[in-house]
C-alpha atoms as a PDB file:
ATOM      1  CA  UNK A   1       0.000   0.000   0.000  1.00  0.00           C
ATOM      2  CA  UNK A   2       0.849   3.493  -0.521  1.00  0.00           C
ATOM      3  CA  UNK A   3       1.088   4.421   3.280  1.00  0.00           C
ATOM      4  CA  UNK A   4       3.091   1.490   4.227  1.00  0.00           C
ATOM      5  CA  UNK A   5       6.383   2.412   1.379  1.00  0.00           C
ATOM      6  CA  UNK A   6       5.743   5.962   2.622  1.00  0.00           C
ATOM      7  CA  UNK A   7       7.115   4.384   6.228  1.00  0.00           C
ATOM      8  CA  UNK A   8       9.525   2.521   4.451  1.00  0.00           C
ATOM      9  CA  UNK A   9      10.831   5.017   2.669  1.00  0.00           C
ATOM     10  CA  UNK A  10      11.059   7.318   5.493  1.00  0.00           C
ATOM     11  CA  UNK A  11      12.549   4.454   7.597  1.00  0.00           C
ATOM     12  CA  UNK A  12      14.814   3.698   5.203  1.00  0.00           C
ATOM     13  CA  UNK A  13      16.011   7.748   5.506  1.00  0.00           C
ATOM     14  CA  UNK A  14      15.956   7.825   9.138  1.00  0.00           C
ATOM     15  CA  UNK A  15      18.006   4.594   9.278  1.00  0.00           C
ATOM     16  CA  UNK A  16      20.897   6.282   7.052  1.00  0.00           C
ATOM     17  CA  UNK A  17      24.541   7.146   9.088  1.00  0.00           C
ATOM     18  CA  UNK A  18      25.039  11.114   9.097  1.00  0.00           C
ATOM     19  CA  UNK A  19      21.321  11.482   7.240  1.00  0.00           C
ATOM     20  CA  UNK A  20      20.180  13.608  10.172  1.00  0.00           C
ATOM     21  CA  UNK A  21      23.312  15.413  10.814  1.00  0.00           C
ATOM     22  CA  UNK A  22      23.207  16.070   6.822  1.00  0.00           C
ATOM     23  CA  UNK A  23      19.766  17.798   6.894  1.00  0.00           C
ATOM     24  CA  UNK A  24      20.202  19.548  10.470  1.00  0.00           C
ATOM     25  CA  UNK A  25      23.301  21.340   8.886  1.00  0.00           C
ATOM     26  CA  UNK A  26      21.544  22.708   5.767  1.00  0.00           C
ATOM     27  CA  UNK A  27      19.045  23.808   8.265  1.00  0.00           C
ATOM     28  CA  UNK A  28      21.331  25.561  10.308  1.00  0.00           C
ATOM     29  CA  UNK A  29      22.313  27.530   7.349  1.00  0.00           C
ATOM     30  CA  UNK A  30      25.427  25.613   5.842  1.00  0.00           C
ATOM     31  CA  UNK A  31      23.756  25.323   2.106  1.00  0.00           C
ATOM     32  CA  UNK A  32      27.677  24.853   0.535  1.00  0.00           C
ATOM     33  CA  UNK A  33      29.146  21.814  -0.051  1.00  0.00           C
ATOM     34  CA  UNK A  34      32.478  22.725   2.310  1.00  0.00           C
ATOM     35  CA  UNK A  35      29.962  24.191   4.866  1.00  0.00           C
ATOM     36  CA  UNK A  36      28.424  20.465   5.667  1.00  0.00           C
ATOM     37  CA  UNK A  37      31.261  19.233   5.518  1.00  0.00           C
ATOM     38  CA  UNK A  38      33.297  21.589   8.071  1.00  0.00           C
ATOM     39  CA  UNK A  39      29.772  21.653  10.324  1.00  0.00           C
ATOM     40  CA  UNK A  40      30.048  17.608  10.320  1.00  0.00           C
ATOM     41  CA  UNK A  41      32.335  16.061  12.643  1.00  0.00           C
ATOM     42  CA  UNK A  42      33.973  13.165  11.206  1.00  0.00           C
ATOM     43  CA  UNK A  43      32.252  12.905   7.911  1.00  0.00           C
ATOM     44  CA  UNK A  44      34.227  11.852   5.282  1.00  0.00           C
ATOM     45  CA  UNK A  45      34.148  13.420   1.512  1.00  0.00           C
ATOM     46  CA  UNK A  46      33.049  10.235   0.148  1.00  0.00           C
ATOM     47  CA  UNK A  47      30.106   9.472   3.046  1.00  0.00           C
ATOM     48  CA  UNK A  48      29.011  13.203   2.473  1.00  0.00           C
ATOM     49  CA  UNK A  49      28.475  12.777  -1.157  1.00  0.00           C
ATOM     50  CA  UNK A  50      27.278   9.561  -1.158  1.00  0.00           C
ATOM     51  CA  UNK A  51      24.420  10.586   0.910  1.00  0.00           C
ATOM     52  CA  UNK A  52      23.790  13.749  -0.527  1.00  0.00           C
ATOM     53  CA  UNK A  53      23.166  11.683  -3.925  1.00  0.00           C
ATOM     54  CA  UNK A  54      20.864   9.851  -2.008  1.00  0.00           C
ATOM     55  CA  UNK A  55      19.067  12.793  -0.535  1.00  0.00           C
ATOM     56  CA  UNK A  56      18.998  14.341  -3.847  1.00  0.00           C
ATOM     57  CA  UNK A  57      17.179  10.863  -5.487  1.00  0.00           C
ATOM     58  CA  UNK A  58      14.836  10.850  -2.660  1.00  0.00           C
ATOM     59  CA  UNK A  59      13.976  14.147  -3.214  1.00  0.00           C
ATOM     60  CA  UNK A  60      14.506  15.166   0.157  1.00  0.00           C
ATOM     61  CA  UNK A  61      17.175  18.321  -0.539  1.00  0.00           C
ATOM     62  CA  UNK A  62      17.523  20.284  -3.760  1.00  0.00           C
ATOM     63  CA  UNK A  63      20.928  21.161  -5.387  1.00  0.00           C
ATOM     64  CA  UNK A  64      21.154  24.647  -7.164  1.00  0.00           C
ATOM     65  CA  UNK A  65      24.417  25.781  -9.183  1.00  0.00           C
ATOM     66  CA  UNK A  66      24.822  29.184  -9.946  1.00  0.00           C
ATOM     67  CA  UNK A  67      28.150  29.963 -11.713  1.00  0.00           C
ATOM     68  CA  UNK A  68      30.561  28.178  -9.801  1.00  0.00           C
ATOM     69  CA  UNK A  69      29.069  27.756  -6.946  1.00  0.00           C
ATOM     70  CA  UNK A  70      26.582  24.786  -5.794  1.00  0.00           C
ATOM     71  CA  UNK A  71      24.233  25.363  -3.197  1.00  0.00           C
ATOM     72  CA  UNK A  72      21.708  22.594  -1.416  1.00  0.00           C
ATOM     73  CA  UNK A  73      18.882  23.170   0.193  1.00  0.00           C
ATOM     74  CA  UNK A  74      15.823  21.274   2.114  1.00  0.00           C
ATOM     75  CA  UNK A  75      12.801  20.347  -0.061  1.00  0.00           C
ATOM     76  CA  UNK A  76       9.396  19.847   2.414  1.00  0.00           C
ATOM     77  CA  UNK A  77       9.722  16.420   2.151  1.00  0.00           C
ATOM     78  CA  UNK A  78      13.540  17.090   3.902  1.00  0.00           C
ATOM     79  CA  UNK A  79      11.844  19.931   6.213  1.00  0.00           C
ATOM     80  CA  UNK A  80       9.666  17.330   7.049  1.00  0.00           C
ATOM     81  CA  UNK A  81      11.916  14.864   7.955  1.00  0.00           C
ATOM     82  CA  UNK A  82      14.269  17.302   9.952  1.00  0.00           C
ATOM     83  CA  UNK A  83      11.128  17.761  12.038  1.00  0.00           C
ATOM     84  CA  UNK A  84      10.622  14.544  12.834  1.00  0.00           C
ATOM     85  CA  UNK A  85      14.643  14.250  13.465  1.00  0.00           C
ATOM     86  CA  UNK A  86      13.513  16.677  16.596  1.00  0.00           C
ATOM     87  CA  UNK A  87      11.033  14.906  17.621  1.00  0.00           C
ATOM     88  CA  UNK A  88      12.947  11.682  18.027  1.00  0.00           C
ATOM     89  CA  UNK A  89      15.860  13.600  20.168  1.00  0.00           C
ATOM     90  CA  UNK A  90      13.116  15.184  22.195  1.00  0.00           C
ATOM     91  CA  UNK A  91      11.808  11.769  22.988  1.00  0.00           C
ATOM     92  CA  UNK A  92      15.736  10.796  23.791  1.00  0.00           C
ATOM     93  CA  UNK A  93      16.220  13.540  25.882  1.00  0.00           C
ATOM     94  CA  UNK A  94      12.660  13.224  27.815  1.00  0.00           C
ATOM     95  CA  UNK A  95      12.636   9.365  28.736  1.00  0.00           C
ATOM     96  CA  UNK A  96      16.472   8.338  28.387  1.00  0.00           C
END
């Protein structure tokens, strides 16, 4: 059913090493490649594009290029999902 790959899908995203950090940091304001990247402790080049591929496949971030530069930014499927992200760490922070 529709619903039920919905879940999956958003599962799927929520499951996904450095996913959240990804979208919390073009949230914050760090839209440029090098920005994520320096805002991201320990992410490596190759885990940071590999996951922004798959962010940009899903649909959940945009990628703009104007002249040289290449900016990213959340689509409301990705606001979305960094508002469920908060959710999840206020549950963390109220019962654990």
């Amino acid at each position: 059913t529709k619903v039920s790959d919905g879940f999956q899908i958003v599962q799927d995203l929520i499951k996904l090493r450095w996913v959240p950090e990804i979208l919390a940091s073009i949230e914050a304001g760090n839209n440029r490649y090098s920005q994520m990247l320096d805002s991201i402790e320990y992410i490596s080049h190759t885990e940071l594009n590999r996951k922004l591929s798959i962010l940009l496949d899903r649909e959940v971030i945009d990628k703009t290029i104007d002249g040289r530069n290449t900016y990213y930014s959340l689509l409301p499927f990705g606001e979305d999902l960094v508002h469920v992200f908060h959710h999840l760490e206020e549950l963390g922070e109220r019962y654990f």
